[in-house]
C-alpha atoms as a PDB file:
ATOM      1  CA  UNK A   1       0.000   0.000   0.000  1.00  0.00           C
ATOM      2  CA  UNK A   2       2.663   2.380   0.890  1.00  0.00           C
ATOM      3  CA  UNK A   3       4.318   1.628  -2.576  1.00  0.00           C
ATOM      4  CA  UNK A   4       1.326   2.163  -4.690  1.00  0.00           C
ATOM      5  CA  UNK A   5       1.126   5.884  -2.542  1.00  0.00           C
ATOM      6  CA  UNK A   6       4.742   6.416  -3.992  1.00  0.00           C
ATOM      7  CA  UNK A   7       4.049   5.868  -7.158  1.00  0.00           C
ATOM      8  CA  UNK A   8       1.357   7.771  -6.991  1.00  0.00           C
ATOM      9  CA  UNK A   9       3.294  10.871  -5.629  1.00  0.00           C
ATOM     10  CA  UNK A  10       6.066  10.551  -8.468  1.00  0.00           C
ATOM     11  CA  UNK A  11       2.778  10.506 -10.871  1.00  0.00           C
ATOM     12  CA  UNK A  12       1.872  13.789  -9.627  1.00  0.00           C
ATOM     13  CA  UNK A  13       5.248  15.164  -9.618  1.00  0.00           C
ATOM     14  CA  UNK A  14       5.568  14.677 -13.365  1.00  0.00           C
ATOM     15  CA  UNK A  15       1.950  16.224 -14.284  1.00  0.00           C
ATOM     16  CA  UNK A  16       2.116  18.701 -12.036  1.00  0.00           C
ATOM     17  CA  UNK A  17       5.096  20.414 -11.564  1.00  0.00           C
ATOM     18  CA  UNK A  18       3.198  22.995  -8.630  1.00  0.00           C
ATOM     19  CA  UNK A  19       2.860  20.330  -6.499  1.00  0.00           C
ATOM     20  CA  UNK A  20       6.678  19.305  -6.296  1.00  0.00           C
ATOM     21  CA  UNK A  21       7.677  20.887  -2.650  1.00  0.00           C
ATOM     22  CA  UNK A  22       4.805  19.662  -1.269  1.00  0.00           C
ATOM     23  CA  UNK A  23       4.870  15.966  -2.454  1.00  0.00           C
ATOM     24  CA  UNK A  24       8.762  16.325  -1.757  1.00  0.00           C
ATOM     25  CA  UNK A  25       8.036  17.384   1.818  1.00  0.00           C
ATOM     26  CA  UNK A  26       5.475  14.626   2.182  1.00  0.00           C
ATOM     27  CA  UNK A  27       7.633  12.067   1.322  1.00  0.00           C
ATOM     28  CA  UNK A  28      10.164  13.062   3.686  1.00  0.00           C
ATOM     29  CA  UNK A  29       7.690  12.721   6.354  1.00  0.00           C
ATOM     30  CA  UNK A  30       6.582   9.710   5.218  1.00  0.00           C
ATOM     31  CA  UNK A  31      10.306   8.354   5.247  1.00  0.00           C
ATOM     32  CA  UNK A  32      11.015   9.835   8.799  1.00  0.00           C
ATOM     33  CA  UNK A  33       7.561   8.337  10.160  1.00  0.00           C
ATOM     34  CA  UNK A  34       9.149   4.754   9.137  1.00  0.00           C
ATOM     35  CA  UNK A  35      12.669   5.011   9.843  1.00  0.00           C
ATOM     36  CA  UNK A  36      11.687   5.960  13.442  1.00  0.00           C
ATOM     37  CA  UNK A  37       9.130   3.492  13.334  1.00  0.00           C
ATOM     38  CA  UNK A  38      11.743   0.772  12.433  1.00  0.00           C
ATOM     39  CA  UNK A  39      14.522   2.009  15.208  1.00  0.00           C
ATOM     40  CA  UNK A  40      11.470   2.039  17.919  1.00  0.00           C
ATOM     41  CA  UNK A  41      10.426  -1.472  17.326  1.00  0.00           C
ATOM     42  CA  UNK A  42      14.106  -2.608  17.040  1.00  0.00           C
ATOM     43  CA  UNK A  43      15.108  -0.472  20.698  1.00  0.00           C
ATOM     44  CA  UNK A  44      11.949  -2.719  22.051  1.00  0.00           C
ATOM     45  CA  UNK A  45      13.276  -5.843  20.456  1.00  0.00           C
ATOM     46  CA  UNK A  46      16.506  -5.498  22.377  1.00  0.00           C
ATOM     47  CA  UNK A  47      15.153  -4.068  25.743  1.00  0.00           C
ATOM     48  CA  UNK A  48      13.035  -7.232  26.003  1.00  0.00           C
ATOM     49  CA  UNK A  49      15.892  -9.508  24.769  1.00  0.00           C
ATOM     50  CA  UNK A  50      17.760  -8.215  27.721  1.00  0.00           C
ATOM     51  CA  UNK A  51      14.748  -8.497  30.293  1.00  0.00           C
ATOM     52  CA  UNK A  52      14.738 -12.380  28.860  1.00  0.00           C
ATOM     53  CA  UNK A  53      18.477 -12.452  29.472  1.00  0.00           C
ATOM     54  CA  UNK A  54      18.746 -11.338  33.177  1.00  0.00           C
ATOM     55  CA  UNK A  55      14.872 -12.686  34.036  1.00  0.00           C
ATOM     56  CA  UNK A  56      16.518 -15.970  33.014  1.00  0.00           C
ATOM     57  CA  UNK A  57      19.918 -15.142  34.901  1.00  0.00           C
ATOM     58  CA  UNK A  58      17.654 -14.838  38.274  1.00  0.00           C
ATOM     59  CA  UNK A  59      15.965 -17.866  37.476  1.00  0.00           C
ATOM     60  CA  UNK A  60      19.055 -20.297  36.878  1.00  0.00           C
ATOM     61  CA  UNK A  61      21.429 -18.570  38.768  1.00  0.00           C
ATOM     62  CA  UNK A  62      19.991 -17.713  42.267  1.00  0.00           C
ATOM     63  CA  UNK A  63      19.864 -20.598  44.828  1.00  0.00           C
ATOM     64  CA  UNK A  64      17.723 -20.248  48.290  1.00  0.00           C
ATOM     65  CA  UNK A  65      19.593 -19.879  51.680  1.00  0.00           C
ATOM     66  CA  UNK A  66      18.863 -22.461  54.105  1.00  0.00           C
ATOM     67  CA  UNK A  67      16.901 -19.672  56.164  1.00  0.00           C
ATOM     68  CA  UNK A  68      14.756 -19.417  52.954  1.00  0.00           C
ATOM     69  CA  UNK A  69      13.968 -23.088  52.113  1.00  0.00           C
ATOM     70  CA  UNK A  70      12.448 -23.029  55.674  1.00  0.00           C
ATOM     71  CA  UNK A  71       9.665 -20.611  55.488  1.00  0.00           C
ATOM     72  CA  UNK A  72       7.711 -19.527  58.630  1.00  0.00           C
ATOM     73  CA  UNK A  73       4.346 -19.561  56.713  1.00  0.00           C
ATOM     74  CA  UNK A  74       5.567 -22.161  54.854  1.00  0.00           C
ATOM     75  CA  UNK A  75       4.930 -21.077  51.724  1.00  0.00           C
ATOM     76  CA  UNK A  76       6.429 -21.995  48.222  1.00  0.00           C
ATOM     77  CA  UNK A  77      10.583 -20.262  47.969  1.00  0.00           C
ATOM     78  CA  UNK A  78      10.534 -17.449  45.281  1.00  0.00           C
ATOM     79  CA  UNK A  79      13.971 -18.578  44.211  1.00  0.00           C
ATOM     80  CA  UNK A  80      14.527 -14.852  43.112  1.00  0.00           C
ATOM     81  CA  UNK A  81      14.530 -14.015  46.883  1.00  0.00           C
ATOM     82  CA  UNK A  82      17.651 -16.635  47.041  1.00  0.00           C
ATOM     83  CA  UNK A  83      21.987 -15.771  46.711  1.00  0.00           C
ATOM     84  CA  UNK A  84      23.262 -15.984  43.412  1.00  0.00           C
ATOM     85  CA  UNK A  85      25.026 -19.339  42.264  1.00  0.00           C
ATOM     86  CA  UNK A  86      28.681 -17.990  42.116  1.00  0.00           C
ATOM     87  CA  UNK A  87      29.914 -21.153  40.031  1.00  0.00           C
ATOM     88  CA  UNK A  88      27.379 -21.000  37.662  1.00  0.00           C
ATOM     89  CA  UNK A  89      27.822 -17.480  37.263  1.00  0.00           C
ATOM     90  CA  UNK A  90      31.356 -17.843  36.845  1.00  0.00           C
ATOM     91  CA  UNK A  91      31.012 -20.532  34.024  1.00  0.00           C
ATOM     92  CA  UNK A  92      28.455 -18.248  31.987  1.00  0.00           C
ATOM     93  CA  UNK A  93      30.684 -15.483  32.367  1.00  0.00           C
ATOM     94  CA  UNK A  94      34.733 -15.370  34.557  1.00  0.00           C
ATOM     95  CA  UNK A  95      34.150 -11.492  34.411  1.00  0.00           C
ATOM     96  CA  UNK A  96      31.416 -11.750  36.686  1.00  0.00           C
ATOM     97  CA  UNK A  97      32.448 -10.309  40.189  1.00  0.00           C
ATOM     98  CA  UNK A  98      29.196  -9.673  42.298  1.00  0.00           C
ATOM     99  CA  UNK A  99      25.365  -9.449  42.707  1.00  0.00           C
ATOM    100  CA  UNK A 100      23.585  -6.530  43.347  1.00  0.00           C
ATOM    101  CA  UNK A 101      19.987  -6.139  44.972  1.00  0.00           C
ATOM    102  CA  UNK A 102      18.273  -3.125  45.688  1.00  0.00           C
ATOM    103  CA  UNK A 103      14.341  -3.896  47.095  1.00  0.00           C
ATOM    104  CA  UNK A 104      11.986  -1.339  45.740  1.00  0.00           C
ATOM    105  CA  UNK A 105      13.747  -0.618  42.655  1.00  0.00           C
ATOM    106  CA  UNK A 106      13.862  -3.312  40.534  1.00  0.00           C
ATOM    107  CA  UNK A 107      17.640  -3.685  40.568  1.00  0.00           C
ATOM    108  CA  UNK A 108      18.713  -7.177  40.726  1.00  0.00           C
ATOM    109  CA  UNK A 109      21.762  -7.669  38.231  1.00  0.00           C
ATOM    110  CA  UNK A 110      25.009  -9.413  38.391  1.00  0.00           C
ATOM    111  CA  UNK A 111      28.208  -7.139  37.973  1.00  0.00           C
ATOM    112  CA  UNK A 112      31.188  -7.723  35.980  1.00  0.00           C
ATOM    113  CA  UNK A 113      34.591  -6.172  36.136  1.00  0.00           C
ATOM    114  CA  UNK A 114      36.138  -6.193  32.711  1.00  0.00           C
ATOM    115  CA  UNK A 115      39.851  -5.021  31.553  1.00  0.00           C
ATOM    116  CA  UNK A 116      37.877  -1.824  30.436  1.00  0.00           C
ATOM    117  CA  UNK A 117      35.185   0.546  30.630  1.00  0.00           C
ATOM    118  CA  UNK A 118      33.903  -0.245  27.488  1.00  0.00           C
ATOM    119  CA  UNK A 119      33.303  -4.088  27.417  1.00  0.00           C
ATOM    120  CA  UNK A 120      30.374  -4.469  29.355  1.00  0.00           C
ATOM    121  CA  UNK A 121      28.111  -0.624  28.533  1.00  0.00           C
ATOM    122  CA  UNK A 122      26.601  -2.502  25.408  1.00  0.00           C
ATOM    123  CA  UNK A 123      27.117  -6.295  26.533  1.00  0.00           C
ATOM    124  CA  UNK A 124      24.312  -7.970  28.496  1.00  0.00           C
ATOM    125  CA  UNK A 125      25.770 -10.650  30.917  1.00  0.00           C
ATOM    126  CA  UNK A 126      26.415 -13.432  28.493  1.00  0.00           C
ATOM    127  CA  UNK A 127      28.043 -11.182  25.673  1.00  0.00           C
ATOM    128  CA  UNK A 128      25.004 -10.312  23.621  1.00  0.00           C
ATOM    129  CA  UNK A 129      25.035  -6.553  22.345  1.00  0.00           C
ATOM    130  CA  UNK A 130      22.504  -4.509  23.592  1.00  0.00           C
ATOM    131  CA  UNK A 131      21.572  -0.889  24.609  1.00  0.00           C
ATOM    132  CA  UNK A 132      21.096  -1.923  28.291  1.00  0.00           C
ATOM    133  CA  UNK A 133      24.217  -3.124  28.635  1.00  0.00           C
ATOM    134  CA  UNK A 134      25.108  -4.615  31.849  1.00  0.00           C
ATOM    135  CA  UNK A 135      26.411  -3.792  35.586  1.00  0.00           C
ATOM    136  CA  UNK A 136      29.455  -3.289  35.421  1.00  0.00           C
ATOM    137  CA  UNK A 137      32.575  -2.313  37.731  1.00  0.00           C
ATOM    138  CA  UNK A 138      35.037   0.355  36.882  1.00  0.00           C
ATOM    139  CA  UNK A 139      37.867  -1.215  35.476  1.00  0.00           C
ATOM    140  CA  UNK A 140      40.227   0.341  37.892  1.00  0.00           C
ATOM    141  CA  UNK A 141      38.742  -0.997  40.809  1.00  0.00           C
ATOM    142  CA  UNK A 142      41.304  -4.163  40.932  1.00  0.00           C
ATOM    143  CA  UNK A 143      40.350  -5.138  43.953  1.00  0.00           C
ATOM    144  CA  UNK A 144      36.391  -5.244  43.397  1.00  0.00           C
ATOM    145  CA  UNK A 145      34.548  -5.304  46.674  1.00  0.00           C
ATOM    146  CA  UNK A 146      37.197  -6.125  48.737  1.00  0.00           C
ATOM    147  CA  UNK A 147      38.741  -1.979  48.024  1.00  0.00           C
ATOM    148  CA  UNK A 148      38.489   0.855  49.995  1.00  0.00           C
ATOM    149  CA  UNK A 149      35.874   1.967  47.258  1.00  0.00           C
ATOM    150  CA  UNK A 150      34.192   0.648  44.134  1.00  0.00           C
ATOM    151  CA  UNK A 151      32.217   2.607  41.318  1.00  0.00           C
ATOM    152  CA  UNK A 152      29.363   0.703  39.539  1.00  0.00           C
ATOM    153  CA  UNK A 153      27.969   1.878  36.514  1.00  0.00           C
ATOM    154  CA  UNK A 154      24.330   0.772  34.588  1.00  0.00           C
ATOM    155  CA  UNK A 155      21.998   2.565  32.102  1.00  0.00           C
ATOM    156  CA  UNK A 156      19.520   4.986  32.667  1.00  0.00           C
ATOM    157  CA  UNK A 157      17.067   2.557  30.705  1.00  0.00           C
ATOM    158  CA  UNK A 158      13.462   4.034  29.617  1.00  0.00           C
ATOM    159  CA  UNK A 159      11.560   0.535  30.317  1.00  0.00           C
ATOM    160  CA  UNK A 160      12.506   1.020  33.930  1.00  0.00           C
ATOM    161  CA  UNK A 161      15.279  -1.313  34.137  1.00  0.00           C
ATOM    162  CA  UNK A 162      19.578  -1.570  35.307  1.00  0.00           C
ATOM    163  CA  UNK A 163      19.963   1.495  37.031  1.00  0.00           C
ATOM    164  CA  UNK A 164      17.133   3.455  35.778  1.00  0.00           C
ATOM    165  CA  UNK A 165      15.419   2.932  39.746  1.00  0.00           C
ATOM    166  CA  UNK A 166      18.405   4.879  41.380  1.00  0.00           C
ATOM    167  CA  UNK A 167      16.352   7.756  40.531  1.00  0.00           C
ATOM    168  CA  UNK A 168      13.674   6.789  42.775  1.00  0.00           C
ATOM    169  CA  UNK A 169      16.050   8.132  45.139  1.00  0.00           C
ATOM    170  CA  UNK A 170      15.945  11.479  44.698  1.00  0.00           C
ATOM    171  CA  UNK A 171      12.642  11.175  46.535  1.00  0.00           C
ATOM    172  CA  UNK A 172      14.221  11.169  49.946  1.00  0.00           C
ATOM    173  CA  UNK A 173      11.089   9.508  51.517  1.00  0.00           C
ATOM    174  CA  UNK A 174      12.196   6.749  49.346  1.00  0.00           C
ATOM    175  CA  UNK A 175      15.562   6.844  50.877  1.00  0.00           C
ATOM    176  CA  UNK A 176      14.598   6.031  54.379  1.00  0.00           C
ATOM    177  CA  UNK A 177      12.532   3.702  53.592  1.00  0.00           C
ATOM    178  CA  UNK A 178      14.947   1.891  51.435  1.00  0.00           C
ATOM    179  CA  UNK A 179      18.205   2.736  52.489  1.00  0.00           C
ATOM    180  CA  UNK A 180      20.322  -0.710  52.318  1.00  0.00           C
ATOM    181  CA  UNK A 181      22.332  -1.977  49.539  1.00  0.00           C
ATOM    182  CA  UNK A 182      23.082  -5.484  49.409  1.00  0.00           C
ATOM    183  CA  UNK A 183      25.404  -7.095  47.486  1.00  0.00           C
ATOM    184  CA  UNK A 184      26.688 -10.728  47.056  1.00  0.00           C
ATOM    185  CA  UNK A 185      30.381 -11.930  45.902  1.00  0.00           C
ATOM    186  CA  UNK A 186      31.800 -14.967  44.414  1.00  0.00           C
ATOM    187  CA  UNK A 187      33.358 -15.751  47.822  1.00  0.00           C
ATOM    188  CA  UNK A 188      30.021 -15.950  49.273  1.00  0.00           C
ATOM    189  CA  UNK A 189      30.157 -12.967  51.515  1.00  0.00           C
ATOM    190  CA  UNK A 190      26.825 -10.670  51.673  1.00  0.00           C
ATOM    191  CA  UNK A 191      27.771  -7.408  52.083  1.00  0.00           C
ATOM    192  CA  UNK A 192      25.404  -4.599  53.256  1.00  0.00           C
ATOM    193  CA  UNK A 193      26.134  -0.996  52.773  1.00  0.00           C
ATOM    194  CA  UNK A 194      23.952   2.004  53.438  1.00  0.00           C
ATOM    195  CA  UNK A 195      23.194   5.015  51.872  1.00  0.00           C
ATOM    196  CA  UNK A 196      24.073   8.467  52.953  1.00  0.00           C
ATOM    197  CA  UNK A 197      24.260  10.365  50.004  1.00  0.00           C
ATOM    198  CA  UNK A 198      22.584  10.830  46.307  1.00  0.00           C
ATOM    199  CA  UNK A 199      23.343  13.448  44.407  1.00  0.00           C
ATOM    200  CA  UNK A 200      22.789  15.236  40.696  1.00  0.00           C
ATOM    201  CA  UNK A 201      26.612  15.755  39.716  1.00  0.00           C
ATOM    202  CA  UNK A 202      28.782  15.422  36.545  1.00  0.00           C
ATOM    203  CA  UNK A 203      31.592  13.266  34.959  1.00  0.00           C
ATOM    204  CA  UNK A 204      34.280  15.508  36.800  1.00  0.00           C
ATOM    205  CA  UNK A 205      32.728  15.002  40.169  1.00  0.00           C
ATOM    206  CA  UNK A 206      35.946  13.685  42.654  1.00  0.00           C
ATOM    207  CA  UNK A 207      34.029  10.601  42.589  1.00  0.00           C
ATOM    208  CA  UNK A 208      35.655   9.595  39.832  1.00  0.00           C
ATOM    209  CA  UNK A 209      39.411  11.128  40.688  1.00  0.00           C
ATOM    210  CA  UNK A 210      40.033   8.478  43.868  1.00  0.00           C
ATOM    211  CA  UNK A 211      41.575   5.804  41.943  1.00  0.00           C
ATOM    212  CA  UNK A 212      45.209   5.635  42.984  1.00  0.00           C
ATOM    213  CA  UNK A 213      44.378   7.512  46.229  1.00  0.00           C
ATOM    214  CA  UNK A 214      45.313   6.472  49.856  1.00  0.00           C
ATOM    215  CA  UNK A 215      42.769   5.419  52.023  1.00  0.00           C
ATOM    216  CA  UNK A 216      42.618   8.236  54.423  1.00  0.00           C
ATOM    217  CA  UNK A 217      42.077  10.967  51.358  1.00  0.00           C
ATOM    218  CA  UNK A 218      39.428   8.570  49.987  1.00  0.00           C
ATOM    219  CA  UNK A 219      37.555   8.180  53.498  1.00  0.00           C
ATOM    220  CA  UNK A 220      37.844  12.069  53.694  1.00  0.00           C
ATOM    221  CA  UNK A 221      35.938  12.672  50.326  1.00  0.00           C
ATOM    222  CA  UNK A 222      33.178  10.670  51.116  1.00  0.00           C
ATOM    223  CA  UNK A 223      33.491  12.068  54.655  1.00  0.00           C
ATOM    224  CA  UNK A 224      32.920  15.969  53.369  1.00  0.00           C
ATOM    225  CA  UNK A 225      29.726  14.366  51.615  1.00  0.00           C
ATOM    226  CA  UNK A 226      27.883  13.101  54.925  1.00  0.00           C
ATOM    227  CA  UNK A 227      29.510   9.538  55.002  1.00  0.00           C
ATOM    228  CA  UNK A 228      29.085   8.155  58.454  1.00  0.00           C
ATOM    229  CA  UNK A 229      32.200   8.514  61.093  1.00  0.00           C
ATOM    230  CA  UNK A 230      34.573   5.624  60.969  1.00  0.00           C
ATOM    231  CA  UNK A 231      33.813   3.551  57.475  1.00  0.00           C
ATOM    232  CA  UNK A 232      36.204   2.006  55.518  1.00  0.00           C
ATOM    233  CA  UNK A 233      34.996   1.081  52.617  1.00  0.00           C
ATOM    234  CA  UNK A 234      32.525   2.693  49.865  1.00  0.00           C
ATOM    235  CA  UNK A 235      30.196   1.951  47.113  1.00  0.00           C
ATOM    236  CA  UNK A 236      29.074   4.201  44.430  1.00  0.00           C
ATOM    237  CA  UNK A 237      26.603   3.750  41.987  1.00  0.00           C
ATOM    238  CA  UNK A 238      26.619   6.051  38.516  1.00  0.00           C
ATOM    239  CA  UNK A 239      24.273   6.683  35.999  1.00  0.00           C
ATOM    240  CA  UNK A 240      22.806   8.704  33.698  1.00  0.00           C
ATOM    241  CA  UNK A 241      19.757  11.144  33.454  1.00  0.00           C
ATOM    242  CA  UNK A 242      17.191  12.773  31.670  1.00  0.00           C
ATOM    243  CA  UNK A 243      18.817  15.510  31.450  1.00  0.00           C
ATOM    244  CA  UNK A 244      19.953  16.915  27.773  1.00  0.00           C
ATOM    245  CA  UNK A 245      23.294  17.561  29.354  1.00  0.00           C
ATOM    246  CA  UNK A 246      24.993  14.242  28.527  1.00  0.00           C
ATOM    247  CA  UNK A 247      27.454  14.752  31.112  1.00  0.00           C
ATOM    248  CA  UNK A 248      24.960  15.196  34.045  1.00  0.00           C
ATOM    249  CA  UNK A 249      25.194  11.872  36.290  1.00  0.00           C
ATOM    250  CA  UNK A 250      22.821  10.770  39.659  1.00  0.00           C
ATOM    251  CA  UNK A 251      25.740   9.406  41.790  1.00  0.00           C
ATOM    252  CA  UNK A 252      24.303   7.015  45.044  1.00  0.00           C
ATOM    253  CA  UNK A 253      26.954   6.455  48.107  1.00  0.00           C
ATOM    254  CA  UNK A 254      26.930   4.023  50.311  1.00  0.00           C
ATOM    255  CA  UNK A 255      29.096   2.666  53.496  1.00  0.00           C
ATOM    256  CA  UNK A 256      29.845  -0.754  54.238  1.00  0.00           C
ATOM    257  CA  UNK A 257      27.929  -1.780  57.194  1.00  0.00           C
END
């Protein structure tokens, strides 16, 4: 149908010559209308291939605690609520260096910690390209959890997932009712930090200057930011945001226990 109203334009165009800018014009809206059309349905193709992905991650891939296979209302185990499966995680992917959970915001993602920044921000989990991406740890973090501080990153994704919840934190009732990070690592260790700090920042925030830096100038950063007295060791979490400044970030910091 769409051919035959081509053809018809170009008809029109040769007997009458008037109508030329207009049936040009049309056409070009005619040609934007699909080629958005076509990249919309193709951005929805992937966003759902990644849900698929990481729904099926959580499904495989998290085991139930003892405490959990032992219900007090002895209800059916939503294995979801379980620890991740290091070993299988490991065999899908050796990059794979945590678990992160967030409750109330949908975040629920494994983390990786490539040689680079670049590896994982279109790679889902297993390798696929995508526009979510994955979660993934700043490359200079060597030591992963175990530092003085780590940096996550994750899309701002419009279907609500990766790190698109952070933002629910700008709300700060949200904050104090949901104030715990939690996340899981290969060793088995749960570790639970807490949030005292989300802010709308940029790409040349110090956040993102501490590699290399001693532990005392990185505790005093987070310090001057309303970190409580005494931790030792930090989380961030980065992504982007609505904004049409592409450099604008929502940062999230956390303490260790």
């Amino acid at each position: 149908m769409l051919r035959d109203k081509i053809k018809e334009l170009i008809k029109i165009l040769k007997e009458r010559p008037g109508r030329r800018l207009y049936a040009a014009l049309f056409v070009s809206c005619i040609t934007v209308a699909i080629v958005s059309a076509i990249v919309l349905i193709n951005t929805h193709i992937g966003y759902k291939e990644a849900r698929d992905e990481y729904t099926g991650l959580r499904d495989d891939a998290l085991q139930a605690s003892e405490e959990d296979l032992t219900p007090a209302d002895g209800q059916a185990v939503d294995q979801r609520d379980g620890i991740p499966d290091a070993e299988a995680l490991l065999g899908i992917n050796p990059d794979y260096t945590g678990w992160i959970r967030i409750e109330g915001t949908g975040i629920d993602y494994p983390v990786t910690l490539g040689q680079d920044n670049s590896r994982y921000m279109y790679r889902t989990f297993s390798g696929e390209r995508s526009g979510s991406g994955c979660i993934f740890m700043d490359s200079r973090c060597a030591e992963g959890f175990e530092g003085p501080f780590a940096i996550l990153y994750g899309h701002n994704m419009r279907d609500g997932s990766m790190f698109m919840g952070l933002h629910r934190y700008r709300d700060s009732s949200f904050l104090e009712d949901h104030p715990v990070i939690t996340v899981f690592t290969p060793e088995g260790k749960e570790l639970s930090y807490r949030i005292f700090s989300v802010r709308i920042t940029d790409v040349w925030d110090g956040a993102f200057s501490l590699f290399g830096k001693g532990q005392e100038e990185i505790a005093r950063y987070f310090s001057g930011h309303g970190a409580p007295d005494g931790s030792g060791s930090f989380l961030v979490l980065s992504t982007c945001t609505a904004s049409e400044d592409d450099d604008e970030r929502l940062l999230v910091f956390a303490a260790l226990g």
